[in-house]
N, C-alpha and C. Protein backbone atom coordinates (compact mmCIF):
# COMPACT_ATOMS: atom_id res chain seq x y z
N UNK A 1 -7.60 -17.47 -10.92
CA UNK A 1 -7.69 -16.11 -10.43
C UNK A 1 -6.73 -15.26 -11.28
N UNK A 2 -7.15 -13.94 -11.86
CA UNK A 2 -6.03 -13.29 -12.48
C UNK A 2 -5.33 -12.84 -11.60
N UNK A 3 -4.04 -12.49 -12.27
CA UNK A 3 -2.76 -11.92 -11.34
C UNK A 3 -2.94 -10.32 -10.52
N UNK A 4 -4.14 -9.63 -11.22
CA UNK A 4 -4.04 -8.41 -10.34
C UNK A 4 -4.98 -9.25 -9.17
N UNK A 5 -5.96 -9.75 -9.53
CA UNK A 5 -6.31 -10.13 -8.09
C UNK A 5 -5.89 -10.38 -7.17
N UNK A 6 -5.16 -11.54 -7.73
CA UNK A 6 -3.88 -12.64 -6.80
C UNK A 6 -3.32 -11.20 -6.20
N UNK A 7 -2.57 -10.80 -6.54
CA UNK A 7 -1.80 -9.83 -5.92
C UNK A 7 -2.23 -9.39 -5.05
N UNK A 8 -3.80 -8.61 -5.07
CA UNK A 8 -4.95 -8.04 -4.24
C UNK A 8 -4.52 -9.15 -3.13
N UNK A 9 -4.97 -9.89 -2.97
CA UNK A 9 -5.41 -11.21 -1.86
C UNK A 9 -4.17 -11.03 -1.63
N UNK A 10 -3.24 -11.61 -2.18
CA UNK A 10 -1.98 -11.38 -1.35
C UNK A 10 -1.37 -10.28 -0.31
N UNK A 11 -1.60 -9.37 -0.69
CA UNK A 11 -0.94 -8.16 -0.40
C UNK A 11 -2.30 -7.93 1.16
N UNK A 12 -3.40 -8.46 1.23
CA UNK A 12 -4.03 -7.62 2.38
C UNK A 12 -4.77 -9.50 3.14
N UNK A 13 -3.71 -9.80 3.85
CA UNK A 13 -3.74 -10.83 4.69
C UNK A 13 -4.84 -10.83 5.66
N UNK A 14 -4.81 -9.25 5.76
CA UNK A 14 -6.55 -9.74 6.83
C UNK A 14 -7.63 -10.01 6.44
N UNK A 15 -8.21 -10.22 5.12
CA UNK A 15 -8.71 -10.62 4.93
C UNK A 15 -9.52 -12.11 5.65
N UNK A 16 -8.20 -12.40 5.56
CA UNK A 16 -8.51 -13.94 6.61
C UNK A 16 -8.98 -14.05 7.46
N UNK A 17 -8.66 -13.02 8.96
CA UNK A 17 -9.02 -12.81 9.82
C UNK A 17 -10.74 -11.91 9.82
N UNK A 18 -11.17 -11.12 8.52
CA UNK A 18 -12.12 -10.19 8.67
C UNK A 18 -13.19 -11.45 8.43
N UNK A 19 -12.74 -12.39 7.72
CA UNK A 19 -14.05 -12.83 6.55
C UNK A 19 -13.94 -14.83 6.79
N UNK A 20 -13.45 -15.10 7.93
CA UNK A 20 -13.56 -16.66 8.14
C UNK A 20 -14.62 -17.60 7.36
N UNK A 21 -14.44 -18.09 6.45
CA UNK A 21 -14.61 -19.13 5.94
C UNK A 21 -15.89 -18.35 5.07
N UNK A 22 -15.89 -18.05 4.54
CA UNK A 22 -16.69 -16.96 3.72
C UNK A 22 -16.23 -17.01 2.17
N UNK A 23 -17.04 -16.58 1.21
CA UNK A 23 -16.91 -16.11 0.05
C UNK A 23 -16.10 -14.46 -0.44
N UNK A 24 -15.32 -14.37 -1.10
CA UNK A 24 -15.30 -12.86 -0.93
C UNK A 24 -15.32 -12.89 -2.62
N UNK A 25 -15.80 -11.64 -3.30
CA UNK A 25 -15.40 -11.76 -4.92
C UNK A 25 -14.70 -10.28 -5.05
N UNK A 26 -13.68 -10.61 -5.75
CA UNK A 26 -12.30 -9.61 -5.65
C UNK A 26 -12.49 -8.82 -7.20
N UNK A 27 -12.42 -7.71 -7.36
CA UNK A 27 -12.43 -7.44 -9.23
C UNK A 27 -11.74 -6.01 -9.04
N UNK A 28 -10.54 -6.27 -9.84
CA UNK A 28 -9.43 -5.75 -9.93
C UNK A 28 -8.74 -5.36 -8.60
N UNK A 29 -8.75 -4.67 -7.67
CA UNK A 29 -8.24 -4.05 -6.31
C UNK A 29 -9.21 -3.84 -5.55
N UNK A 30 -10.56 -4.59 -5.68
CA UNK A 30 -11.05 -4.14 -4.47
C UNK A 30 -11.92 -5.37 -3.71
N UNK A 31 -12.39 -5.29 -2.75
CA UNK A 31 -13.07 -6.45 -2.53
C UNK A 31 -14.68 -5.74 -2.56
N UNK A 32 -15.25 -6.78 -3.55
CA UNK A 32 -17.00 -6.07 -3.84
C UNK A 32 -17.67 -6.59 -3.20
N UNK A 33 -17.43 -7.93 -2.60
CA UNK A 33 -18.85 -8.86 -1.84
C UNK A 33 -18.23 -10.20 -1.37
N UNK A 34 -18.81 -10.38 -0.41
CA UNK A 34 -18.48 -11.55 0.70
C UNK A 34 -19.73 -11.80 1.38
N UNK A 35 -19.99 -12.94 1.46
CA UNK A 35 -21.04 -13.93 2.38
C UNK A 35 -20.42 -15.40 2.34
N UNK A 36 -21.26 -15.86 3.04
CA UNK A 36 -21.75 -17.77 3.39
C UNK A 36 -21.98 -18.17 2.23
N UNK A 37 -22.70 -17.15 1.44
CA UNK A 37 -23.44 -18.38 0.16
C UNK A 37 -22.83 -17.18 -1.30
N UNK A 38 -22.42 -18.54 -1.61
CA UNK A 38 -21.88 -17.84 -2.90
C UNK A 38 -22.52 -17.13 -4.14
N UNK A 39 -23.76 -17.61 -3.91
CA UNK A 39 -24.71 -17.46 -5.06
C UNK A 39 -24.73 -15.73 -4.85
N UNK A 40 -24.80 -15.57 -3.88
CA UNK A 40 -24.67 -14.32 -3.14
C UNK A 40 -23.82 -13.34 -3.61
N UNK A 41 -22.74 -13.97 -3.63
CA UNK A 41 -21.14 -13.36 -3.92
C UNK A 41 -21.42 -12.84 -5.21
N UNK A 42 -21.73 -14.10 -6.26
CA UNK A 42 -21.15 -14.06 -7.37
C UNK A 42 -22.15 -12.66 -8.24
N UNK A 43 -23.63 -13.34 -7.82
CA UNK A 43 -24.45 -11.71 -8.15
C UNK A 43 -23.78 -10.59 -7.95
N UNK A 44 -23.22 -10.24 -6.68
CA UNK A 44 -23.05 -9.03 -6.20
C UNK A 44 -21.68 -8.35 -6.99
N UNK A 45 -20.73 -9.79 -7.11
CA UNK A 45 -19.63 -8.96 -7.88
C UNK A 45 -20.12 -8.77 -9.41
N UNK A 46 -20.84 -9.85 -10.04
CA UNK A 46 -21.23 -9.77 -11.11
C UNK A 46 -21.81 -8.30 -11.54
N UNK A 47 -22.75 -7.51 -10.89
CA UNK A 47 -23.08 -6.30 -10.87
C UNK A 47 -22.21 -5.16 -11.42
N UNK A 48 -20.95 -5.06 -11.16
CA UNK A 48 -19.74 -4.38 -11.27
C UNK A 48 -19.45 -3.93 -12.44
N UNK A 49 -19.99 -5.53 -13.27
CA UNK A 49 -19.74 -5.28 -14.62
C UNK A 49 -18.79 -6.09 -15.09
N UNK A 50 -17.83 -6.39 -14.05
CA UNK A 50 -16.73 -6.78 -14.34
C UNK A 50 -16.64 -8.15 -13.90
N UNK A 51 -15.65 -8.83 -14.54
CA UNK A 51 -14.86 -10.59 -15.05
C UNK A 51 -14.53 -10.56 -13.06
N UNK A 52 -15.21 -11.01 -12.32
CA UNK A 52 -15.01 -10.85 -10.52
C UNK A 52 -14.05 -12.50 -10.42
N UNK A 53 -13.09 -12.36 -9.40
CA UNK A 53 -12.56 -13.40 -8.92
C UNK A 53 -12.67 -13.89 -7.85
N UNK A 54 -13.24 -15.36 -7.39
CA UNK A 54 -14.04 -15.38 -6.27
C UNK A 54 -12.80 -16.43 -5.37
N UNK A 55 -12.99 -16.47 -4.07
CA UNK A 55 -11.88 -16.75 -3.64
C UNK A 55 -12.78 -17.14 -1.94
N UNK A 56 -12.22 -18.40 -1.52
CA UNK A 56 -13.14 -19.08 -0.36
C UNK A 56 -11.88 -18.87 0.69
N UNK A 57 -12.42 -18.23 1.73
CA UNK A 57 -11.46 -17.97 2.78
C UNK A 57 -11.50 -19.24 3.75
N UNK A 58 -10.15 -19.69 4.17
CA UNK A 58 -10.50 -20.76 5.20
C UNK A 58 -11.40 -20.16 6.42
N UNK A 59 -11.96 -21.16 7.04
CA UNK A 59 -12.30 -21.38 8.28
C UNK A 59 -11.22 -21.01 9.29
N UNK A 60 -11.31 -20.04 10.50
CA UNK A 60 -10.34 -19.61 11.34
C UNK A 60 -9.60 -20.97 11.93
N UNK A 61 -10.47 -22.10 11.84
CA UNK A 61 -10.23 -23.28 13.05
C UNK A 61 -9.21 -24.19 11.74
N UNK A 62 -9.34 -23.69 10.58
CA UNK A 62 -8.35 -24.99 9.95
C UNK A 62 -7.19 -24.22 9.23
N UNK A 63 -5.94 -24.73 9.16
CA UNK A 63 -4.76 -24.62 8.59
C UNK A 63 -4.45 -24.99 6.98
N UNK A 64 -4.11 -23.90 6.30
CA UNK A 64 -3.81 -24.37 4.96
C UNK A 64 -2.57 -23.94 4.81
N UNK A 65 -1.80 -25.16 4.51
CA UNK A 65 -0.34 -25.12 3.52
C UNK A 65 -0.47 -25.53 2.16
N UNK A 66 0.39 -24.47 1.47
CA UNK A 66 0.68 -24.35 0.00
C UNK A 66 1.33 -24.88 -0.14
């Protein structure tokens, strides 16, 4: 993931809570597209134009440590 993304994702935690276990594709500061199926995702950010960073949100029911 590039670092402006990373940052993106970092900086807006609800994400987690909006988009449970979902696809989201991030390109530069914004979030362009989220579903179940990635194939989905990746079209939609692909559209943009732009190099999209795709990023799988946990499931509300499971715990991830870094």
């Amino acid at each position: 993931m590039i670092d402006k993304e990373y940052n993106w994702l970092l900086s807006h935690p609800e994400i987690e809570i909006q988009y449970p276990g979902e696809y989201i594709g991030i390109v530069e500061d914004s979030l362009v597209a989220h579903s179940k199926d990635l194939r989905e995702v990746l079209k939609k950010a692909e559209e943009t134009g732009k190099e999209p960073s795709i990023y799988k949100v946990p499931p509300a029911d499971k715990l991830v440590v870094v």
